[in-house]
Structure formats: structure tokens, C-alpha cells
Protein backbone atom coordinates (compact mmCIF):
# COMPACT_ATOMS: atom_id res chain seq x y z
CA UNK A 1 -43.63 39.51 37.52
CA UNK A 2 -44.56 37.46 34.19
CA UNK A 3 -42.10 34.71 33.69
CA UNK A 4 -40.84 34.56 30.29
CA UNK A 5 -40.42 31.75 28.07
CA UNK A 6 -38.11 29.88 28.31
CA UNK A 7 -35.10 30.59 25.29
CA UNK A 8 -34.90 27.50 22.55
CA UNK A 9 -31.55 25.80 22.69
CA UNK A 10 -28.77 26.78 20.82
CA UNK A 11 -28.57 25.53 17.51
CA UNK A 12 -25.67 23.69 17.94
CA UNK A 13 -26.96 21.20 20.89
CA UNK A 14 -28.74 18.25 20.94
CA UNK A 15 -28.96 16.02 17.74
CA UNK A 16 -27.43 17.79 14.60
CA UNK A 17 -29.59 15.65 12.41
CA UNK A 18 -26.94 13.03 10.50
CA UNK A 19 -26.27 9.92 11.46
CA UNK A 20 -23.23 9.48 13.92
CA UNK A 21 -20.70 7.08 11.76
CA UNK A 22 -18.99 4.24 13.61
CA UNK A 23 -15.57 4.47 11.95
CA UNK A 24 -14.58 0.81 12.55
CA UNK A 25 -17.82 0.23 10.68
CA UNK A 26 -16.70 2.64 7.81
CA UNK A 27 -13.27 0.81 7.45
CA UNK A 28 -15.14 -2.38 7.40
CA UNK A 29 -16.93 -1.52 4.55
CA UNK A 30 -13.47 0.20 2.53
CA UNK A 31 -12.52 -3.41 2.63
CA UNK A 32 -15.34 -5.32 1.55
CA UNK A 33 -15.46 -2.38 -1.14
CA UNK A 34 -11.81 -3.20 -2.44
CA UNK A 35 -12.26 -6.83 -2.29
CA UNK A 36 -15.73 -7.17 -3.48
CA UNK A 37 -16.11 -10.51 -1.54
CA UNK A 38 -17.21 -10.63 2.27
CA UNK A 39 -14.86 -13.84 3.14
CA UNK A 40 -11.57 -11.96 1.71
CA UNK A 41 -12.34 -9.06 3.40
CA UNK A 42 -12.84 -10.55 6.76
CA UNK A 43 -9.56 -12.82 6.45
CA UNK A 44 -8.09 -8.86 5.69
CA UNK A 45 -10.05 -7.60 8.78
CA UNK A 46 -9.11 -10.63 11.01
CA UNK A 47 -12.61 -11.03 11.91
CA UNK A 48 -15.40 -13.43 11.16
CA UNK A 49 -17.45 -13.92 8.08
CA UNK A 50 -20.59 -13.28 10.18
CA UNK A 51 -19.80 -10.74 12.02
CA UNK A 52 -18.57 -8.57 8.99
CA UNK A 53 -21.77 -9.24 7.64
CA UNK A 54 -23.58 -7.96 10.64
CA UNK A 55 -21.10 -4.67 10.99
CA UNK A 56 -22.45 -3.97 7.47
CA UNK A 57 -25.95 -3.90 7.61
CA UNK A 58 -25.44 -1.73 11.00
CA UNK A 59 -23.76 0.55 9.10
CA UNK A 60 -26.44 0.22 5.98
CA UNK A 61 -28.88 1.10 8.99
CA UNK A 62 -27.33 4.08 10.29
CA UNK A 63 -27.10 5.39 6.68
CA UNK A 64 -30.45 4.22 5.44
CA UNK A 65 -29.36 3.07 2.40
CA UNK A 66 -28.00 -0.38 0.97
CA UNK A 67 -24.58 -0.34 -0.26
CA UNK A 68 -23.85 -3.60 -1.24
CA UNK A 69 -25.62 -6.65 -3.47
CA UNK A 70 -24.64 -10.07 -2.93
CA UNK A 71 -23.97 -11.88 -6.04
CA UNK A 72 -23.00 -15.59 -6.37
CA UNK A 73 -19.24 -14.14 -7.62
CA UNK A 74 -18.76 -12.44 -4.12
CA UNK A 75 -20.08 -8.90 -4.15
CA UNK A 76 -20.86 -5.85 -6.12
CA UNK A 77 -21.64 -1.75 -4.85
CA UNK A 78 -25.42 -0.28 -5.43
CA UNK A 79 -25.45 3.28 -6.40
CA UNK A 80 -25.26 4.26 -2.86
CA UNK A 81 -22.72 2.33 -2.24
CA UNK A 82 -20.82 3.63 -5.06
CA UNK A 83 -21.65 7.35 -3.87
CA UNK A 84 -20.37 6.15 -0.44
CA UNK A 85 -16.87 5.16 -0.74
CA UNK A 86 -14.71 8.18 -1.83
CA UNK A 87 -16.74 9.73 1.38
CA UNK A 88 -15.60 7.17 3.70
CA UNK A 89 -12.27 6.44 2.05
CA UNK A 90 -11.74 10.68 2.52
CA UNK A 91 -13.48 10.68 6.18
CA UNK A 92 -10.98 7.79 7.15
CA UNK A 93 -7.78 9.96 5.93
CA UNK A 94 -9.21 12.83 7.42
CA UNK A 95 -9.69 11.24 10.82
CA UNK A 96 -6.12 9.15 10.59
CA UNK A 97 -4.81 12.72 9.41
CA UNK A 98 -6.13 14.10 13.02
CA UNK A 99 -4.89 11.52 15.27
CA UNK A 100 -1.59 11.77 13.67
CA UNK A 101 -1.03 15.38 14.11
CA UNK A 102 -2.55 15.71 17.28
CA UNK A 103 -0.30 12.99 18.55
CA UNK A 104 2.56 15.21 17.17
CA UNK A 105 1.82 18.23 18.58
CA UNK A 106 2.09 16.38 21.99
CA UNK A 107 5.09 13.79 21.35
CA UNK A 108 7.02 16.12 19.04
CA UNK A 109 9.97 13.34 19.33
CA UNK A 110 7.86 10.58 17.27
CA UNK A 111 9.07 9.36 14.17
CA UNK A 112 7.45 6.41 12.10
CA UNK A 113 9.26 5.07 9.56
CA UNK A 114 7.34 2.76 6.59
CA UNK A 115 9.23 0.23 4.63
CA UNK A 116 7.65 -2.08 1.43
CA UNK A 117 8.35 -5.76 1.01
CA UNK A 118 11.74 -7.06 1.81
CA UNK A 119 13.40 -3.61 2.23
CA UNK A 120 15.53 -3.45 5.65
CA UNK A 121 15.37 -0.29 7.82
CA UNK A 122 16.65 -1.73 10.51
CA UNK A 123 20.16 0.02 10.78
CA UNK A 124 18.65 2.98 10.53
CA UNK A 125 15.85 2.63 12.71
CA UNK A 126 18.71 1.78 15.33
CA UNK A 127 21.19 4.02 15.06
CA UNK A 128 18.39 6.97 14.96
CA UNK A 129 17.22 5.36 18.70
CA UNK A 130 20.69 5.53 19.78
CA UNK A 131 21.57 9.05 18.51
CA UNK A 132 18.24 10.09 20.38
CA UNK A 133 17.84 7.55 23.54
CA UNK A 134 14.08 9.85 24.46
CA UNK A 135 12.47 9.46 20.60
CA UNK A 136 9.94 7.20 20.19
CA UNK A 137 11.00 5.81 16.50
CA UNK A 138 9.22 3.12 15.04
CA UNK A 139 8.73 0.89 11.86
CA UNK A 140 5.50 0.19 9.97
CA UNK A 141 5.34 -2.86 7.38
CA UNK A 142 3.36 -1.05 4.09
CA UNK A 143 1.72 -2.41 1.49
CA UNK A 144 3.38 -2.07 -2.09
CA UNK A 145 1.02 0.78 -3.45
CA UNK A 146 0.67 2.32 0.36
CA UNK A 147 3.58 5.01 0.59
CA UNK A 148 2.05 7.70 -0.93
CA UNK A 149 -1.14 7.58 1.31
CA UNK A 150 0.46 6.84 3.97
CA UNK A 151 3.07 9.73 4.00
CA UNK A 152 0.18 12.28 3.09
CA UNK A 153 -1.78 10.77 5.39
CA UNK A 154 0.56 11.33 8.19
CA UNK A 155 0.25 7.46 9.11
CA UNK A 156 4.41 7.17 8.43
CA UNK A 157 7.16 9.88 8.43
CA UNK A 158 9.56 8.16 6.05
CA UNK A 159 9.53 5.64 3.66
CA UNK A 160 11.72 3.40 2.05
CA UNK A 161 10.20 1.93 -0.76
CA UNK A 162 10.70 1.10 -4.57
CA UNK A 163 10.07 3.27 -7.62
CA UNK A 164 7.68 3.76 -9.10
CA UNK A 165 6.25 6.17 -6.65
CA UNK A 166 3.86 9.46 -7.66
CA UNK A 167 6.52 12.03 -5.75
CA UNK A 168 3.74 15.01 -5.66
CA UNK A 169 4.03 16.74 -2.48
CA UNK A 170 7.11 14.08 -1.69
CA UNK A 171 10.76 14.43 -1.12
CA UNK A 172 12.55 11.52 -2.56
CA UNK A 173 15.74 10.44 -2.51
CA UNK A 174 17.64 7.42 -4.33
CA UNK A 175 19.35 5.06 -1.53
CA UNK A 176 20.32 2.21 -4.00
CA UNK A 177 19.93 0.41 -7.44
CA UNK A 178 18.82 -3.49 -7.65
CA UNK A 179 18.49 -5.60 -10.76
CA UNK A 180 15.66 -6.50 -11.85
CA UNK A 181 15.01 -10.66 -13.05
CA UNK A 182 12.83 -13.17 -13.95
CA UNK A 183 10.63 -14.98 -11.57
CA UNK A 184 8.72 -18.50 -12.83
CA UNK A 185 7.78 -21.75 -11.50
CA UNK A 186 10.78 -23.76 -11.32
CA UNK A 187 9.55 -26.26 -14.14
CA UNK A 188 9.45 -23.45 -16.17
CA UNK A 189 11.09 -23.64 -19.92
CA UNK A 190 13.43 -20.81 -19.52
CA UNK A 191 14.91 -22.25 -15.85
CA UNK A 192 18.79 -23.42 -16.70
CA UNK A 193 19.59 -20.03 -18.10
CA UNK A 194 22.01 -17.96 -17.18
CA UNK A 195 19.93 -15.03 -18.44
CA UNK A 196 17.15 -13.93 -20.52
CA UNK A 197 15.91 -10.71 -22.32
CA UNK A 198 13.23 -9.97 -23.30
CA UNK A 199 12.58 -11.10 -26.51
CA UNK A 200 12.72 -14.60 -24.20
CA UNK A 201 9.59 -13.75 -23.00
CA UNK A 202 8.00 -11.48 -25.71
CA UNK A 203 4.93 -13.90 -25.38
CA UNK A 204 4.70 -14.82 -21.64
CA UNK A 205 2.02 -13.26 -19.80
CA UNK A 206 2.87 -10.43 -17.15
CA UNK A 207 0.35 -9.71 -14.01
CA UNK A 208 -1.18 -6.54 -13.97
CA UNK A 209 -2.56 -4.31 -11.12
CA UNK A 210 -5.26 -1.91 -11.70
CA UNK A 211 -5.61 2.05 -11.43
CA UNK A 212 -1.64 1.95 -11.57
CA UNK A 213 -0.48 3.06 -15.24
CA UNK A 214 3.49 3.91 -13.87
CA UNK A 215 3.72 0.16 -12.01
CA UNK A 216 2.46 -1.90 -15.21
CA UNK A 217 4.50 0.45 -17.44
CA UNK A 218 7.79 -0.70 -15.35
CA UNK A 219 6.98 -3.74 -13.98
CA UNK A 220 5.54 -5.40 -17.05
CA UNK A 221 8.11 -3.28 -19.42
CA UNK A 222 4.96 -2.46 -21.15
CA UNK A 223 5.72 -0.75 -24.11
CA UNK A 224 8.19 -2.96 -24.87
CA UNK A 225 11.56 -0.47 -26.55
CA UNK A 226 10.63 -1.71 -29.85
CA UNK A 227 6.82 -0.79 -29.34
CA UNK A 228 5.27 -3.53 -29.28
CA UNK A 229 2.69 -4.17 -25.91
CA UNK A 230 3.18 -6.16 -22.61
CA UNK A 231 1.05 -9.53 -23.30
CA UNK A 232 -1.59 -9.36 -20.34
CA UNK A 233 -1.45 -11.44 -17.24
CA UNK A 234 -3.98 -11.83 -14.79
CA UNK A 235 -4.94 -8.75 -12.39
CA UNK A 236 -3.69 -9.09 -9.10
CA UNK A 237 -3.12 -6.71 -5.78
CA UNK A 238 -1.59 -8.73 -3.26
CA UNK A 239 2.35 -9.79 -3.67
CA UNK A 240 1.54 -12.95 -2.50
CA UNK A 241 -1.35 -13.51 -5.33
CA UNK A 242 1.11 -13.06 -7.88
CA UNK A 243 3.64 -15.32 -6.52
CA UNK A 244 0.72 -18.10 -6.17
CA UNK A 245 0.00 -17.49 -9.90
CA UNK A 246 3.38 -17.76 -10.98
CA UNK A 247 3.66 -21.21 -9.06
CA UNK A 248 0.67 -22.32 -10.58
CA UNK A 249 2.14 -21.59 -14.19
CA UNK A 250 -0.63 -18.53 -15.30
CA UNK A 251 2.01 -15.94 -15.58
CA UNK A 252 6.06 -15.21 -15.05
CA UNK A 253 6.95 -12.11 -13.06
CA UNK A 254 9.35 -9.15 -13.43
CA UNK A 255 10.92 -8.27 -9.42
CA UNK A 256 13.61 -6.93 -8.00
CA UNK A 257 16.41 -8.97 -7.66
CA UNK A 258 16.62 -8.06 -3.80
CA UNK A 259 13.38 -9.80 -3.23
CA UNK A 260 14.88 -13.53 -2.80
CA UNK A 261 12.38 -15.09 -4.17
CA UNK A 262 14.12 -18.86 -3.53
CA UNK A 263 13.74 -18.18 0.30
CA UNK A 264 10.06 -16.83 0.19
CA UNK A 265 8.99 -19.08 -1.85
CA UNK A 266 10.77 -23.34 -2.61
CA UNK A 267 8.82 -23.62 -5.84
CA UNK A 268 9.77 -20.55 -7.70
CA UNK A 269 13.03 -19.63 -8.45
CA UNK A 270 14.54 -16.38 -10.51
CA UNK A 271 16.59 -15.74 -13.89
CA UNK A 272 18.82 -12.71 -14.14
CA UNK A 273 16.82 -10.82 -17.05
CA UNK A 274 19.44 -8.37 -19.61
CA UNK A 275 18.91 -5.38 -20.98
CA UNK A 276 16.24 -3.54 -18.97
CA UNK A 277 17.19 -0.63 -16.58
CA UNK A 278 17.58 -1.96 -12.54
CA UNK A 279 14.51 -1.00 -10.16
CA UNK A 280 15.47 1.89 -7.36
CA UNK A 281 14.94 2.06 -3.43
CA UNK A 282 14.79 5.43 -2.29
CA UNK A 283 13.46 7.14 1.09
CA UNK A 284 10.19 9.43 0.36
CA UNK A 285 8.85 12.07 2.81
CA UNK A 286 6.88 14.81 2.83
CA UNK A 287 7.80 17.63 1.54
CA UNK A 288 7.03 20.46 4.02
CA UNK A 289 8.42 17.99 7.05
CA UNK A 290 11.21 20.13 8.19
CA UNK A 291 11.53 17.88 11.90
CA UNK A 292 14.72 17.92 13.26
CA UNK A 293 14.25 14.14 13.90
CA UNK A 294 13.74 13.57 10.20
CA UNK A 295 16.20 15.19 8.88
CA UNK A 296 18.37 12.42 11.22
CA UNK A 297 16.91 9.72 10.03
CA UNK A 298 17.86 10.95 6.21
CA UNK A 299 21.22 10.95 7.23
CA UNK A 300 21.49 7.84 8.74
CA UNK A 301 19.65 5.90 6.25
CA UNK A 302 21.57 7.77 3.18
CA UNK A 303 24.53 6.22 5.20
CA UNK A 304 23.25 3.34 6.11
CA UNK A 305 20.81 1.75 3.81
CA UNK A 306 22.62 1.38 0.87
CA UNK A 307 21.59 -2.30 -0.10
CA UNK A 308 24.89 -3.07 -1.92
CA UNK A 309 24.20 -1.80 -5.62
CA UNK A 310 23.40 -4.11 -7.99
CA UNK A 311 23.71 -3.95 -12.14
């Protein structure tokens, strides 16, 4: 009997031909990306200098392509790099997106619950672990401009944050008002008022962010009502940037007035500002989440959070 040959291997086995993407390395390079500057990304990272440095050109050799130039400002994208980074930023959601669901299907008694700067969820975090002893419920610190991501990326359940917020695909709810006021460096001209309006600081310069046309609109109060534009402040991203920069007497600051700002920070203190509309908190989630543990936690924290309303 004539053997026959043997049959080639299926299609799918073996090497599928791409390169097999550390994701750790991926993330590493989303935050060089955003900073542009290898040392502020590692401080972000928590890791060295040099071995971000080394974590990128592994991943530059998996890809075969450089995707970042040095420069003697910090660091700017090639082309490929440029091409590269709404990939990775998408494959990282898309993985995050995975673990998150999968981790549902199995604990379907897991609630996370996001919260900005200086917003207290607490009492409702609480309560909801006493009303159900067997949940895991748990509380995740966010970034200012991370709610949205994070609820459609299925990182968080619930968040409490501030408005602005783009509420596409999001359920939100108003929990409370605060005032907004005034933040400068306490050698500032306008410190020793009992308020200010606007016209106070029709000249001052207001930090910006960037890609963020609804925060700079309300945050800067840019129009102005009569028309006129928001002078420009420097561009920051980090909270604490903009506090440094207000210390340092570059720009003055419009916050909410729940924010404290003489126990964060000795050296800058706030003015109650007139005649603007207050900031709101509210609690965003998804808006095809129909868990029966979420829908607890919007009662308790519509009961519970209610941050004492401010006008």
C-alpha cells in the first residue's frame, strides 16, 4: 500500500504571520505618546527612565518600525508612530473591554464604582456592601477627563463625577450643585475680597486643556455672556499642573467650590466668584446596564451623596 502524503496543517496553526504584541509594552508606549517626554511618562508608569526606554525599542522591534524621535524638548511620533496609536489606544479598550466582561459573566455580583477629584462615594459604597454582604463593590480614583472611557470601557460601573461630561451612550443623573470660585496664589491682587465677577478678571489668564471644547467653554467661561473670549492660559492636563501654575502666578483658576483648595494646597487660597451658573456632580452609567446591583447603588447614592447644595 502507497503511503500518502502527509496533509499540510491547517491554516490556522502555527505562526499566523503578525507580530505577537506585548500589551504592557503597548500601554507603555500610550504614555510616552500622551506625554511626549520619556521621564514624565515613566514617573506616570512608576518605572525607570531606562527601562521605559528599553520596553520601547522592544516594542519598535516587534513592529519593525520606529515610532518615536528623540528631540532635545522630550519627544515627538514618526509617521509610524502616528499610524500606531489610535491602533493601540483601540486594542487596549478592546482587551480592558474583554477582561471586564468576562469577569462579569463569572462574578455577576461585581460593581466598580469611579469617582473624580475630591468627590466622596464613600456612603454609598458602604451602605451598597451592607445591603448586599456577598457583592464585591469597589471604588476606583479617575482621572478628570476619564469617566467616559472608563464607563464604555467597562473599567467602572458608575461614576460620580462633574459636568461637563459627553453623556452619549450614558445615563446621567444630577446628585448636587456646588459653586463655582476663584482660585489664585495667595499674594494675588484680588485676595481680601469677598467676591469677584468676572469683569474682575476679564484680563487674567485661564488654563486650558486640549481636545476638550465643553471643559474650556465652562471652566474658562469662554465666551464670556457679553461675547467677548476667555484670555488664554497655559495648556495643562494634570489637576495638579494647574494648581502649580497658579502658585507660581502664570494663571488664576475657575473650580468648584467643593474642591478645598486651602487644604490641598497652603499657598493658594479661593474667592467666591458672582454671577456664573454653579458646576454639577452627577452619577453617569451606561446606558444599557440594567444590573440589579446598579440600580442599588443609584438609589443609595441619589440618597446619599447629596454634597449639601451650594449657590
Amino acid at each position: 500500500m502507497t503511503d500518502l502524503p502527509s496533509s499540510p496543517p491547517p491554516a490556522d496553526s502555527g505562526d499566523p504571520g503578525g507580530p505577537d504584541l506585548d500589551l504592557r509594552l503597548v500601554r507603555y508606549f500610550t504614555v510616552v505618546a500622551e506625554h511626549l517626554h520619556f521621564g514624565r511618562a515613566a514617573e506616570t508608569l512608576r518605572i525607570a527612565q531606562p527601562s521605559l526606554s528599553r520596553q520601547i525599542r522592544r516594542l519598535e522591534k516587534e513592529l519593525g518600525a520606529r515610532l518615536l524621535d528623540r528631540t532635545p524638548q522630550g519627544s515627538r511620533l514618526t509617521d509610524a508612530g502616528e499610524v500606531f496609536l489610535p491602533h493601540a489606544r483601540a486594542l487596549l479598550r478592546t482587551a480592558t473591554r474583554a477582561a471586564s466582561q468576562t469577569r462579569a459573566a463569572a462574578e455577576p455580583s461585581r460593581l466598580v464604582v469611579g469617582y473624580t477629584s475630591n468627590l466622596i462615594v464613600t456612603p454609598a459604597v458602604r451602605e451598597l456592601r451592607r445591603r448586599h454582604p456577598d457583592a464585591d463593590v469597589r471604588a476606583l480614583h479617575l482621572n478628570w477627563d476619564e469617566p467616559r472611557t472608563a464607563l464604555l470601557d467597562h473599567r467602572v460601573d458608575a461614576v460620580i463625577a462633574r459636568l461637563p461630561l459627553a453623556t452619549q451612550e450614558l445615563e446621567v443623573t444630577v446628585l448636587y450643585e456646588e459653586a463655582r470660585v476663584l482660585v489664585v496664589p495667595l499674594d494675588h491682587r484680588l485676595v481680601g475680597k469677598e467676591f469677584v465677577t468676572l469683569d474682575d478678571i476679564a484680563d487674567e489668564p485661564l488654563p486650558r486643556v486640549r481636545e476638550d471644547a465643553d471643559w474650556n467653554a465652562f471652566w474658562r467661561i469662554d465666551p464670556r455672556p457679553d461675547g467677548s473670549q476667555a484670555p488664554d492660559g497655559p495648556l495643562v492636563r494634570a489637576l495638579e499642573d494647574k494648581f502649580e501654575l497658579i502658585a507660581a502666578g502664570q494663571a488664576v483658576a475657575i473650580v468648584p467650590g467643593g474642591l478645598g483648595m486651602e487644604r490641598l494646597r497652603p499657598d493658594l487660597t479661593t474667592i467666591p466668584l458672582h454671577g456664573i451658573d454653579p458646576s454639577h456632580v452627577v452619577l453617569a452609567t451606561r446606558a444599557d446596564d440594567r444590573s440589579r446591583l446598579l440600580a442599588g447603588f443609584r438609589k443609595v447614592a441619589r440618597a446619599l451623596l447629596t454634597g449639601g447644595t451650594t449657590t
